[in-house]
N, C-alpha and C. Protein backbone atom coordinates (compact mmCIF):
# COMPACT_ATOMS: atom_id res chain seq x y z
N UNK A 1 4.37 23.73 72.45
CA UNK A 1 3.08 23.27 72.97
C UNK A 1 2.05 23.21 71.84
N UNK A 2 1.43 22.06 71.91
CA UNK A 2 0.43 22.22 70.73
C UNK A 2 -0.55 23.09 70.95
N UNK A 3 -1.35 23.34 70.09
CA UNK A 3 -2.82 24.17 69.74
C UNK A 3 -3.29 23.47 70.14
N UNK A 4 -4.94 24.06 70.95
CA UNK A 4 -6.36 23.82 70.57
C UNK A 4 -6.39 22.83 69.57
N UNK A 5 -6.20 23.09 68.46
CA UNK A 5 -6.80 22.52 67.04
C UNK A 5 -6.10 21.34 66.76
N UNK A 6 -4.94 21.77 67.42
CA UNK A 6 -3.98 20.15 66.94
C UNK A 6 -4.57 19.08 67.19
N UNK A 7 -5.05 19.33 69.06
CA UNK A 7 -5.16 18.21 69.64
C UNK A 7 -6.39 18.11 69.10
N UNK A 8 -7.61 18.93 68.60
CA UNK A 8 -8.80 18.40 68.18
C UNK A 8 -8.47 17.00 67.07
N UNK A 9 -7.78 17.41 65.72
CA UNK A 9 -7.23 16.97 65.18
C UNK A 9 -6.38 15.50 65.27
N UNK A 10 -5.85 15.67 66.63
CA UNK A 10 -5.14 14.27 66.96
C UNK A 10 -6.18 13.43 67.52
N UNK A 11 -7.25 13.77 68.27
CA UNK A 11 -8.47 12.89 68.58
C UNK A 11 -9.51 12.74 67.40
N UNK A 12 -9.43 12.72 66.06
CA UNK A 12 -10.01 12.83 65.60
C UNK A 12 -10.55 11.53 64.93
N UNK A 13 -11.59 10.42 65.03
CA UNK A 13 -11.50 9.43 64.48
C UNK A 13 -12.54 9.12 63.65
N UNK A 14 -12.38 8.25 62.30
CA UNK A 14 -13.46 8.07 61.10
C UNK A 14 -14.10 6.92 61.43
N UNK A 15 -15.30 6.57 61.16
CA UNK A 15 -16.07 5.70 61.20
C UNK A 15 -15.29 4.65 60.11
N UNK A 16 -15.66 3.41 60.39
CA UNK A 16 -14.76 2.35 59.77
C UNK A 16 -15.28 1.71 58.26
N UNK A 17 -15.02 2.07 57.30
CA UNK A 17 -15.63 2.14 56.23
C UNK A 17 -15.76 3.19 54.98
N UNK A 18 -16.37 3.74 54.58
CA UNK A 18 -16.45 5.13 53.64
C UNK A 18 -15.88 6.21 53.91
N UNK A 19 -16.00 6.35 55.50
CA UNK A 19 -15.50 7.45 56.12
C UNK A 19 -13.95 7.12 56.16
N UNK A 20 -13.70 6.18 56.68
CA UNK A 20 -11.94 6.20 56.82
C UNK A 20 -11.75 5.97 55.58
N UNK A 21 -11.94 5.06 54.76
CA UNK A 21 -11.20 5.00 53.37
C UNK A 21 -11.13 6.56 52.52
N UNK A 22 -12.22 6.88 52.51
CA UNK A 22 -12.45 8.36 52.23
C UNK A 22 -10.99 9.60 52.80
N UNK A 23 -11.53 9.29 54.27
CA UNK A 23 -10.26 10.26 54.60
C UNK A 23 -8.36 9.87 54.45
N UNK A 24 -8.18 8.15 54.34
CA UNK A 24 -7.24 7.61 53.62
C UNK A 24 -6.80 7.99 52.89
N UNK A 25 -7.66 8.19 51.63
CA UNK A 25 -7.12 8.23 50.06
C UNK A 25 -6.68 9.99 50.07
N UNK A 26 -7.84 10.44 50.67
CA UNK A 26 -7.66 12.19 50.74
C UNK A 26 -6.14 12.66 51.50
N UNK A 27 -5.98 12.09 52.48
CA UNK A 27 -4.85 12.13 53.45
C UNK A 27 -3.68 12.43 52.43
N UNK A 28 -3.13 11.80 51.61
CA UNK A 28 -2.00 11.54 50.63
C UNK A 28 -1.83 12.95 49.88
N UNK A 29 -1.09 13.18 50.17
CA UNK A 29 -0.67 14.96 49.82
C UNK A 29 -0.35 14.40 48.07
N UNK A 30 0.53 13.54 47.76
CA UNK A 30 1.16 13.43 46.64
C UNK A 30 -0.10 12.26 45.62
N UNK A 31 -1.08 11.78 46.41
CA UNK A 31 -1.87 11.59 45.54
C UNK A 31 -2.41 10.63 44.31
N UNK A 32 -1.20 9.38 45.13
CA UNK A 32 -1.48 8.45 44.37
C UNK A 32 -1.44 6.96 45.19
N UNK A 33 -2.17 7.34 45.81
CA UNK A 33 -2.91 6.31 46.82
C UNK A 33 -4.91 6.54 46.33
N UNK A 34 -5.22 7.28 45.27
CA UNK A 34 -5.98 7.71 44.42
C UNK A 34 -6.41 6.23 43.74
N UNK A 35 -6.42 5.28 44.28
CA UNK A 35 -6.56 4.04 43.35
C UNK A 35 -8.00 3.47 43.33
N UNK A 36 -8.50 2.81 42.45
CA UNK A 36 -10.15 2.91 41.85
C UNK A 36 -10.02 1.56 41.00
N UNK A 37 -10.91 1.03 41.40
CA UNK A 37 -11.84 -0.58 40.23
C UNK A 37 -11.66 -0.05 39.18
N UNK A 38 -10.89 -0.45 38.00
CA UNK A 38 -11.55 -0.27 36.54
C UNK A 38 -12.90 -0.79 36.18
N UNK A 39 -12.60 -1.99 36.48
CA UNK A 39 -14.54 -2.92 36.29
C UNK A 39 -14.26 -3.38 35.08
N UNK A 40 -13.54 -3.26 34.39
CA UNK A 40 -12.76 -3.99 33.19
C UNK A 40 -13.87 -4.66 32.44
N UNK A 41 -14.66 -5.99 33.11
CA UNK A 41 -15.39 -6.86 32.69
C UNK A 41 -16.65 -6.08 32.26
N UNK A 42 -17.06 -5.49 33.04
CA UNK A 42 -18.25 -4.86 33.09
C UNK A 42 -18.35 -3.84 31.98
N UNK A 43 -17.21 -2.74 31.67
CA UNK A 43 -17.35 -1.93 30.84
C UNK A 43 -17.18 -2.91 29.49
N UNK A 44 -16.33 -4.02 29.13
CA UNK A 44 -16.46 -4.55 27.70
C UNK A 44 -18.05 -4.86 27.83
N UNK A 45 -18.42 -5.83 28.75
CA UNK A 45 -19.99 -6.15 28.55
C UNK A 45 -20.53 -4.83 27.88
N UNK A 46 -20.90 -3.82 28.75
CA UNK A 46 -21.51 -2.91 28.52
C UNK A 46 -21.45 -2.45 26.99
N UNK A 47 -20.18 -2.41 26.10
CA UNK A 47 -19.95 -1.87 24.65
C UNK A 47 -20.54 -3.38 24.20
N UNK A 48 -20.11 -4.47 24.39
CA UNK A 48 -20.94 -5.21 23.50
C UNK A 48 -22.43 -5.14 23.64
N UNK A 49 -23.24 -5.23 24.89
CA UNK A 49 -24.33 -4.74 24.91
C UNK A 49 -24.69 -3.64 23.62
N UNK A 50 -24.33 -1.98 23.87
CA UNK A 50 -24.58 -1.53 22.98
C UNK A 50 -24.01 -1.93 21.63
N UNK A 51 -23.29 -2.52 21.22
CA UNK A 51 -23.19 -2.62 20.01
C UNK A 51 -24.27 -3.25 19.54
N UNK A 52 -24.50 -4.82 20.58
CA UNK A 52 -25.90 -5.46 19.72
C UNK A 52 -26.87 -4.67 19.39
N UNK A 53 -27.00 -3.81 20.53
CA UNK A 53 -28.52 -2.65 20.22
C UNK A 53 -28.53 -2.02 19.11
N UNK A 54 -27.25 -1.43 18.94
CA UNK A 54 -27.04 -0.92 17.44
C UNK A 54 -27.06 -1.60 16.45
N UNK A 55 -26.79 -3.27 16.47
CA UNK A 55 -26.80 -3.99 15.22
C UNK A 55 -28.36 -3.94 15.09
N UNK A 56 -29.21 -4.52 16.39
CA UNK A 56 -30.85 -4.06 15.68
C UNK A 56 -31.23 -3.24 15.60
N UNK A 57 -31.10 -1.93 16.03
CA UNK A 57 -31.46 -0.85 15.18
C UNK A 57 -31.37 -0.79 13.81
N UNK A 58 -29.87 -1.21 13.55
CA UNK A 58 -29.76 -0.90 12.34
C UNK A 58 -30.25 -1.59 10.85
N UNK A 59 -30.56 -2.89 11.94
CA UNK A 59 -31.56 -4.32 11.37
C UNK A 59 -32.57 -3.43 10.80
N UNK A 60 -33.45 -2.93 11.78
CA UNK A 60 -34.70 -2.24 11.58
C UNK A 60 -34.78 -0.83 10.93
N UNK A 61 -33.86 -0.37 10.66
CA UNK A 61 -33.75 0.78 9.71
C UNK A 61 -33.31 0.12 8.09
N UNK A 62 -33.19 -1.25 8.15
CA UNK A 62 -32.76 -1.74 6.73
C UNK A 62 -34.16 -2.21 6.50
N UNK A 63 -34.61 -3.07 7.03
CA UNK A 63 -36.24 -3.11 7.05
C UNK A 63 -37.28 -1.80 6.87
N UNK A 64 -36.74 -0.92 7.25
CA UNK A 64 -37.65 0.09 7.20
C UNK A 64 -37.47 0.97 5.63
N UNK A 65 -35.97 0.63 5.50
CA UNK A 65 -35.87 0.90 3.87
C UNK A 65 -36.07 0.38 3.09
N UNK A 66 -36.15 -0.95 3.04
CA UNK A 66 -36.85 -1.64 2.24
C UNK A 66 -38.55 -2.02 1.67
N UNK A 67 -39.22 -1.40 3.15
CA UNK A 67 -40.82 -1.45 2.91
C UNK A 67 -40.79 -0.33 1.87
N UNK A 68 -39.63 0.86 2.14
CA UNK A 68 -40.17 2.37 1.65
C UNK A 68 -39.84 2.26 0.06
N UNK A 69 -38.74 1.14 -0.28
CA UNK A 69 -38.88 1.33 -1.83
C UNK A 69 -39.88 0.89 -2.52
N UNK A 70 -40.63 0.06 -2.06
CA UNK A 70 -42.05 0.38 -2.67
C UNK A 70 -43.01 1.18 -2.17
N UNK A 71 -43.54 2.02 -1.40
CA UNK A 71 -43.71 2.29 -1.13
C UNK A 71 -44.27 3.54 -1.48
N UNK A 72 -45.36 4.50 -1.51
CA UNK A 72 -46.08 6.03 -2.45
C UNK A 72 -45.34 7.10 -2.98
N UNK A 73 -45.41 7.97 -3.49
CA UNK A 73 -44.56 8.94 -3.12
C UNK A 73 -44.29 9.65 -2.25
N UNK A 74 -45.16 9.79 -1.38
CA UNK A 74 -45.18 10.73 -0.03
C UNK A 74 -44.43 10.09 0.76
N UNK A 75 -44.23 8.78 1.00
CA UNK A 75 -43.47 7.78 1.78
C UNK A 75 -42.06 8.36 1.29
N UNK A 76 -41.46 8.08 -0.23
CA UNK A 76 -40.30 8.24 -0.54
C UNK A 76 -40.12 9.91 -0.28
N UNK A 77 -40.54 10.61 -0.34
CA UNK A 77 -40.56 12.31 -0.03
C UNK A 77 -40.68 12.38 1.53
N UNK A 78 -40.56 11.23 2.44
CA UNK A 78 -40.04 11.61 3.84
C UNK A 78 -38.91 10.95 3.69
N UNK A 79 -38.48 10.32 3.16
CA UNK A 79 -37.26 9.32 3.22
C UNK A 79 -35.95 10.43 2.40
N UNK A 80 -36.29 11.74 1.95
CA UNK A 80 -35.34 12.29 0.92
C UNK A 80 -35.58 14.11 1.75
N UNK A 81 -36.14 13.85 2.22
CA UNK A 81 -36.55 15.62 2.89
C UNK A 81 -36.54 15.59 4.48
N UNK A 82 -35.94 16.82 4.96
CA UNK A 82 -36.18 16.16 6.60
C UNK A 82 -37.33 16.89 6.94
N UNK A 83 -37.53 17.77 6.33
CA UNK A 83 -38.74 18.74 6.62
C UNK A 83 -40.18 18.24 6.07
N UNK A 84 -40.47 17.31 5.29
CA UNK A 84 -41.45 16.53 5.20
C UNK A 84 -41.55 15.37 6.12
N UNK A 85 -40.66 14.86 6.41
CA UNK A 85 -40.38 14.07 7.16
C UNK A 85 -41.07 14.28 8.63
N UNK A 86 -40.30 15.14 9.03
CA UNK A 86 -40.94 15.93 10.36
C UNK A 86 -42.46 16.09 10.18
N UNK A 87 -42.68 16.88 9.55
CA UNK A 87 -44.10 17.54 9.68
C UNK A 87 -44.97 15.60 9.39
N UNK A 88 -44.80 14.60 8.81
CA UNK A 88 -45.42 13.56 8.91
C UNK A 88 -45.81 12.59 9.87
N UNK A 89 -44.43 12.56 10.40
CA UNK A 89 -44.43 12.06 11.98
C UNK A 89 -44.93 12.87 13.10
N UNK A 90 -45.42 14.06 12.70
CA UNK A 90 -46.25 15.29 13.73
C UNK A 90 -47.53 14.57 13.79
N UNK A 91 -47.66 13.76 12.39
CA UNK A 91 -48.84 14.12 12.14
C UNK A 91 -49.73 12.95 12.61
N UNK A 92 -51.33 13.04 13.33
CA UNK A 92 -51.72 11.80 14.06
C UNK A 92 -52.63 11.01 12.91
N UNK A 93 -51.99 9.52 13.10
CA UNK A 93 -52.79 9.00 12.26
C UNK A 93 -51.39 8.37 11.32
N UNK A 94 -50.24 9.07 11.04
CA UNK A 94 -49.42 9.02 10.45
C UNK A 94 -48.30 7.86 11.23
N UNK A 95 -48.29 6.64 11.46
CA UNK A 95 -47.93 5.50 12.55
C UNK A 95 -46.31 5.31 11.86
N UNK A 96 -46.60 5.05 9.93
CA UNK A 96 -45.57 4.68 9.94
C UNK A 96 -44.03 5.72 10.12
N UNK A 97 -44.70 7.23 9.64
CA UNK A 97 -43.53 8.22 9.76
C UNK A 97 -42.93 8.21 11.43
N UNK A 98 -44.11 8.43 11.97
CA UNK A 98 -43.67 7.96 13.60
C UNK A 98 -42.78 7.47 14.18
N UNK A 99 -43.02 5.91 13.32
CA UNK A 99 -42.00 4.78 13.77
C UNK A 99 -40.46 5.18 12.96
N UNK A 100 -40.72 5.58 11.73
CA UNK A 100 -39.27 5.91 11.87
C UNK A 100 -38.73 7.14 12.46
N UNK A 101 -39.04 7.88 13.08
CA UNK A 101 -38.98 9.01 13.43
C UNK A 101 -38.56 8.48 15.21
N UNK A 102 -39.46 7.45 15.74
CA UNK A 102 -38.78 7.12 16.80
C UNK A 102 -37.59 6.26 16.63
N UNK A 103 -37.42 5.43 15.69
CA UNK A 103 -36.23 4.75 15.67
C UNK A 103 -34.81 5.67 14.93
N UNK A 104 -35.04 7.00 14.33
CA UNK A 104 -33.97 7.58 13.96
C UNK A 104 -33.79 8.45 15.27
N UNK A 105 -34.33 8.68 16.09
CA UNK A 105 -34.26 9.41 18.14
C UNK A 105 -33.42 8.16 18.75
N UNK A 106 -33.90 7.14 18.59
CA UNK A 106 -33.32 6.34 19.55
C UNK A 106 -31.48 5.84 18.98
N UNK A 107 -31.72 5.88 17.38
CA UNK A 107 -30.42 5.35 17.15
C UNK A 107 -28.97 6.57 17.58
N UNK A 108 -29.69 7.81 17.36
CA UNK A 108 -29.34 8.93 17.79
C UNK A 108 -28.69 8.75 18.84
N UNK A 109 -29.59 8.61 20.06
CA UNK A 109 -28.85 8.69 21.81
C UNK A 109 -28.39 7.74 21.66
N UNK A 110 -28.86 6.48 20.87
CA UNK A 110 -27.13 4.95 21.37
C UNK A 110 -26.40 5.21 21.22
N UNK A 111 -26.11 6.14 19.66
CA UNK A 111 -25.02 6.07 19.01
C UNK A 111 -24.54 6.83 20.19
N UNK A 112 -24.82 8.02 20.31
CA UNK A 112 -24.40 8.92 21.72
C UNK A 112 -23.52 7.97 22.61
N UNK A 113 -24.25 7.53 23.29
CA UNK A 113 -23.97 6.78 24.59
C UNK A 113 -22.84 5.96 24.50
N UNK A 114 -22.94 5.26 22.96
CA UNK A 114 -21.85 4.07 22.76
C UNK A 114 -20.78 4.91 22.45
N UNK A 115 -20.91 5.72 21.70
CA UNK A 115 -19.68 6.69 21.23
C UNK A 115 -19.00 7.40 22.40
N UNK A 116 -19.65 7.79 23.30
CA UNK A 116 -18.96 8.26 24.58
C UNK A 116 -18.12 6.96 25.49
N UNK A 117 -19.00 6.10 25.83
CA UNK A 117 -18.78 4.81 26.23
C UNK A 117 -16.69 4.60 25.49
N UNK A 118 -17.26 4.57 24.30
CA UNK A 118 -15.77 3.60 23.60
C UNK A 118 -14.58 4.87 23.80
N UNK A 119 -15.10 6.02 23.87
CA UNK A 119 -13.88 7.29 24.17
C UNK A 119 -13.73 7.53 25.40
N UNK A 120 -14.89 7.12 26.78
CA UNK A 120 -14.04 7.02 28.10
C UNK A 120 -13.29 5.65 28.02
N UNK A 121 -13.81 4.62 27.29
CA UNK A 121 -12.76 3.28 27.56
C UNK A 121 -11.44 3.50 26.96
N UNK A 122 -11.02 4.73 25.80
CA UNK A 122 -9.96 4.48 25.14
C UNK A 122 -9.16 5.25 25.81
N UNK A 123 -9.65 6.67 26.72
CA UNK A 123 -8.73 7.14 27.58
C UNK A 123 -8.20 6.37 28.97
N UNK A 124 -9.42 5.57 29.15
CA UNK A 124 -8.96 4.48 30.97
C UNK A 124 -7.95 3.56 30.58
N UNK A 125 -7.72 3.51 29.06
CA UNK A 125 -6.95 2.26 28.96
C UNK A 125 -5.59 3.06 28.72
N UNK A 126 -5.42 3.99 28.45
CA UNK A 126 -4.15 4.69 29.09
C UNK A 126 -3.49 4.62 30.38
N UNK A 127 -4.43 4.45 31.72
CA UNK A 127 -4.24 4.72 32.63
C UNK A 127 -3.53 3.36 33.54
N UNK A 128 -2.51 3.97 34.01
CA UNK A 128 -1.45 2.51 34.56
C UNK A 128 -1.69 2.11 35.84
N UNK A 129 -2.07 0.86 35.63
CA UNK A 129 -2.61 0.34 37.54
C UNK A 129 -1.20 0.74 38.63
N UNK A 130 -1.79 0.34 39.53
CA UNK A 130 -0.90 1.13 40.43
C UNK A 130 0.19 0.66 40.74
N UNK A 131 1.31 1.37 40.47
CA UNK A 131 2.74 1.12 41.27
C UNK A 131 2.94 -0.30 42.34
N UNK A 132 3.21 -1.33 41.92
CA UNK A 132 3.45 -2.27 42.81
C UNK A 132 3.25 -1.57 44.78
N UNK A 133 4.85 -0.63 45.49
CA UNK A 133 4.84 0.09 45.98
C UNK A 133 3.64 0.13 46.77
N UNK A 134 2.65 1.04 45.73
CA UNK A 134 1.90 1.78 46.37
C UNK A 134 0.71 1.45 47.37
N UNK A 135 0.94 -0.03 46.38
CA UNK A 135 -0.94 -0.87 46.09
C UNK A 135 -0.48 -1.46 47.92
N UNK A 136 0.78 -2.62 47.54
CA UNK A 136 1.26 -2.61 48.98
C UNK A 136 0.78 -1.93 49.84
N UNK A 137 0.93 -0.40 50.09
CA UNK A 137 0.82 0.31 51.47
C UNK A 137 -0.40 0.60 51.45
N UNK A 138 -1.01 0.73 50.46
CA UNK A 138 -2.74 1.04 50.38
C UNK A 138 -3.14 -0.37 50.73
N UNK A 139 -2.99 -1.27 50.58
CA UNK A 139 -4.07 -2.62 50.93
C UNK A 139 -3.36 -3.04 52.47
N UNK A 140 -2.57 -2.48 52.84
CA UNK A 140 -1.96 -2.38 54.20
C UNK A 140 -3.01 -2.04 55.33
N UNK A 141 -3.23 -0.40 54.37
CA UNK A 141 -3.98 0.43 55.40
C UNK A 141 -5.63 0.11 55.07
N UNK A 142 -6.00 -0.60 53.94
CA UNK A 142 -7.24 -1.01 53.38
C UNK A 142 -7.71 -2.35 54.22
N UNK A 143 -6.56 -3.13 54.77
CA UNK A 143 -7.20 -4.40 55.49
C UNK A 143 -6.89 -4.30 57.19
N UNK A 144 -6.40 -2.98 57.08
CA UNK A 144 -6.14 -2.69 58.73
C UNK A 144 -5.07 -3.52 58.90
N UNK A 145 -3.78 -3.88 58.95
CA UNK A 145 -3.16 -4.40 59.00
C UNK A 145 -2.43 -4.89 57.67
N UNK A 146 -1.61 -6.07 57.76
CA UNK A 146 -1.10 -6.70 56.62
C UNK A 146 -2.10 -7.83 56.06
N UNK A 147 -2.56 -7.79 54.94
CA UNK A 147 -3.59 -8.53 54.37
C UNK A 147 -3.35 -10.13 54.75
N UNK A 148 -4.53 -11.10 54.89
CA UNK A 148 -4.11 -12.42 55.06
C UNK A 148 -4.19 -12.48 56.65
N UNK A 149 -3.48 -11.79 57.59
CA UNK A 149 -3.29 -11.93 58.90
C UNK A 149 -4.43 -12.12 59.63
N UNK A 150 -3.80 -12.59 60.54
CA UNK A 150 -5.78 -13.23 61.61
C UNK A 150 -6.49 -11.71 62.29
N UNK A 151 -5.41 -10.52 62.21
CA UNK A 151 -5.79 -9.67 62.51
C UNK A 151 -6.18 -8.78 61.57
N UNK A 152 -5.97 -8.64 60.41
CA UNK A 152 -6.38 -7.85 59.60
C UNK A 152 -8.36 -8.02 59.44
N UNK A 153 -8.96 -7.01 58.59
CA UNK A 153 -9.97 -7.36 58.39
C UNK A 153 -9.91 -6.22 57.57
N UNK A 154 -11.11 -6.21 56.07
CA UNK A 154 -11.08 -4.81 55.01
C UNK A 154 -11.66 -3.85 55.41
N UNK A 155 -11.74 -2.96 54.99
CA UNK A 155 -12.29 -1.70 56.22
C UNK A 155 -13.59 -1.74 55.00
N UNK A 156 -14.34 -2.37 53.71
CA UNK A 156 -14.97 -1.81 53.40
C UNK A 156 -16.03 -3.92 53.44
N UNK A 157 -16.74 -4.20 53.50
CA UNK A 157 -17.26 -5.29 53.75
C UNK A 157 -18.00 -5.63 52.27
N UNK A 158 -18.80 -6.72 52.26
CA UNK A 158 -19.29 -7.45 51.39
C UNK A 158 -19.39 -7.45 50.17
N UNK A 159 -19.30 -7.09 49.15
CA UNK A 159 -18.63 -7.34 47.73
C UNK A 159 -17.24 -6.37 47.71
N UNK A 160 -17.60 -5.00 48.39
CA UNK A 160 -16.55 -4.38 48.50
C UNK A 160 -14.88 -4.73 49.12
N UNK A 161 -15.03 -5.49 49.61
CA UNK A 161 -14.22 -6.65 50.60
C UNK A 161 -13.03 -6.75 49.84
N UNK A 162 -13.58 -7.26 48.45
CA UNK A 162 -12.84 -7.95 47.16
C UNK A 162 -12.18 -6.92 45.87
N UNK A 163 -12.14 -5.50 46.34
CA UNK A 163 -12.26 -4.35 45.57
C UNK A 163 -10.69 -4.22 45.30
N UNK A 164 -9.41 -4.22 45.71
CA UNK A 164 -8.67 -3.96 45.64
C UNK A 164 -7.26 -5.67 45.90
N UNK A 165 -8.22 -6.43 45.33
CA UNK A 165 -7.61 -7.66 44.68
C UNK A 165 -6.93 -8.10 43.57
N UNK A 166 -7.19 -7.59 43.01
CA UNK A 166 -6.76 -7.60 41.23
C UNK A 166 -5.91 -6.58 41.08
N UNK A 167 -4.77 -6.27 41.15
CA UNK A 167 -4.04 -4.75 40.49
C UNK A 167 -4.21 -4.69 38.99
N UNK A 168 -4.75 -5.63 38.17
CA UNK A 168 -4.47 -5.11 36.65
C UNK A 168 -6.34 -4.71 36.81
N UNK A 169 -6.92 -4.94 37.74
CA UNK A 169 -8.13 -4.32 37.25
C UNK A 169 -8.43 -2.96 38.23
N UNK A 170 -6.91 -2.60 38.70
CA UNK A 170 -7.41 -1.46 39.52
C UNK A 170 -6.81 -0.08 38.38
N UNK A 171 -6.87 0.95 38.74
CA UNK A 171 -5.83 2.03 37.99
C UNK A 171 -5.69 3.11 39.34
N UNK A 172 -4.85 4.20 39.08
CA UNK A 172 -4.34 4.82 40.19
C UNK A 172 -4.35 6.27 38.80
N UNK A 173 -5.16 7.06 40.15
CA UNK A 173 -5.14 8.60 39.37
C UNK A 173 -4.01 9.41 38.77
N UNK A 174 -2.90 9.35 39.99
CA UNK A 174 -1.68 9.71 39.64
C UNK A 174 -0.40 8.75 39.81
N UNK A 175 -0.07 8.48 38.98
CA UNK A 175 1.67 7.17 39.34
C UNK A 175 2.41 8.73 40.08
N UNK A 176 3.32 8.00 41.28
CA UNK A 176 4.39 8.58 41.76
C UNK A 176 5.33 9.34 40.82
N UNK A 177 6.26 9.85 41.09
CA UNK A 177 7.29 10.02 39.93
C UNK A 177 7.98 9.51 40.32
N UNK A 178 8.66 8.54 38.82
CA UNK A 178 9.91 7.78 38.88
C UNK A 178 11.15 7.82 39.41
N UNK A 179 11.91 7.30 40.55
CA UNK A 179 13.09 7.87 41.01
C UNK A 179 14.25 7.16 40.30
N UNK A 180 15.31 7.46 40.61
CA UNK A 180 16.60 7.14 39.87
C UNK A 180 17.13 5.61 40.59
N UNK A 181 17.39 4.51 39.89
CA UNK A 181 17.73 3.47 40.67
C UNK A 181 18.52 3.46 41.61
N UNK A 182 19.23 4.19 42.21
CA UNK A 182 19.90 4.63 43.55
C UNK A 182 18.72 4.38 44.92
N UNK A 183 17.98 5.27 44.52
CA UNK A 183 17.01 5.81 45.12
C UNK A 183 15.96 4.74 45.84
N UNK A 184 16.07 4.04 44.56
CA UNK A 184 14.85 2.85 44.77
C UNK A 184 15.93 1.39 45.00
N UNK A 185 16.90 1.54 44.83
CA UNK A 185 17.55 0.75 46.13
C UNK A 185 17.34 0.66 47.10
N UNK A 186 18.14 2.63 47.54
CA UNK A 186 18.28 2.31 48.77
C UNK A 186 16.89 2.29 49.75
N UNK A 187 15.50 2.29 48.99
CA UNK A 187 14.49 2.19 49.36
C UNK A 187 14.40 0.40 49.66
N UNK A 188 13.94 -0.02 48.61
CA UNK A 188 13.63 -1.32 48.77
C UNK A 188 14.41 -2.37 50.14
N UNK A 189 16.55 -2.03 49.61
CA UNK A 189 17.15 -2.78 50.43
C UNK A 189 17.39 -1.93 52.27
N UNK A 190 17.43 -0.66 52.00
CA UNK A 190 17.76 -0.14 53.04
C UNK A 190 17.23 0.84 54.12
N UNK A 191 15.88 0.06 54.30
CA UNK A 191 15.15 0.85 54.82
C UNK A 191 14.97 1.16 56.27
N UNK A 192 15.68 0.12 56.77
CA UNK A 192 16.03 -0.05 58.01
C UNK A 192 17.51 1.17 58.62
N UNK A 193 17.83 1.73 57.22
CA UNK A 193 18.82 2.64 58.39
C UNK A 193 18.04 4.01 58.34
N UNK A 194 16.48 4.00 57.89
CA UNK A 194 15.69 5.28 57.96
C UNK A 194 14.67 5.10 58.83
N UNK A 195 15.14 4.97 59.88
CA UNK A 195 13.80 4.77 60.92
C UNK A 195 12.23 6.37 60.78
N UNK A 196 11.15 5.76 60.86
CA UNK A 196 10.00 6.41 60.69
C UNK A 196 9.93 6.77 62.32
N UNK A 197 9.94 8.36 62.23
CA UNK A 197 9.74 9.04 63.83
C UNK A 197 8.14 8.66 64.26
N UNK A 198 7.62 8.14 65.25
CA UNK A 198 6.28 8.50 65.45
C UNK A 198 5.99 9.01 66.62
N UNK A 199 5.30 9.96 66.27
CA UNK A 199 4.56 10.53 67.28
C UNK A 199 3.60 10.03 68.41
């Protein structure tokens, strides 16, 4: 006899959208129904973006070295000390130490940003889109049905709709583990002598 809790459990239903996809992906004990947009397009944009930023920065720090070789001695004695340097750009009235003082802050956090940027892209590009298999039974349960059909529809709507279209631009957290070609025979051809019990 079931529990209390079972049957809570067996009546239990997700709102159609965030909530079911949510409890979908979570559902998967083994965890690779875990599948996610790379955005592929978007992250190269994004590094070329910063790179240009960095090419003018770095425009403007060649400009900025070049006013300074002519430039007083006190000019060249921020350009060779960081501690004069500092205390100049403290100082009010002092526009041009300033300006380089804001443009050596800012080249600082790009470089940051871009440098993080190109080391999450070099680890995602490790990561192997999903198992033929898998994508199958996930866009199964992703369009409510079998995709294409007059009955299906995506459980997530308007740009999201289109999210799990592309397999080379998706990746999957964990790949299955590989079985032995026996295995994935008698999967593919013989699936019909393993009937699925349902409850």
């Amino acid at each position: 006899m079931a529990s209390p809790s079972d049957d809570i459990e067996s009546r239990l239903y997700y709102l159609c959208g965030y909530p079911s996809l949510a409890a979908f992906i979570a559902s998967d004990r083994d965890r690779t129904t875990a599948i996610f947009k790379r955005f592929d397009d978007l992250a190269v944009r994004n590094l070329l973006y910063y790179q240009c930023e960095l090419a003018e920065l770095q425009e403007q720090q060649r400009r900025f070295d070049q006013e300074d070789l002519r430039a007083d001695m006190e000019t060249k004695q921020c350009a060779r000390n960081w501690k004069d340097f500092k205390r100049a750009a403290s100082q009010n009235g002092n526009t041009k130490q300033k300006e380089r003082m804001e443009l050596m802050l800012k080249i600082r956090s790009t470089m940051k940003e871009y440098r993080e940027a190109l080391l999450f892209e070099s680890t995602l590009a490790s990561v192997k889109p999903p198992a033929k298999r898998t994508l199958e039974a996930f866009r199964f349960g992703f369009f409510n049905g079998k995709p294409g059909s007059d009955k299906s529809f995506p459980t997530l709507g308007g740009s999201g709709a289109a999210l799990y279209d592309n397999r080379e631009d998706l990746l999957a957290l964990r790949m299955p583990e590989s079985d032995d070609r026996l295995t994935n025979f008698a999967r593919d051809h013989l699936g019909c002598l393993f009937p699925v019990s349902k409850k």
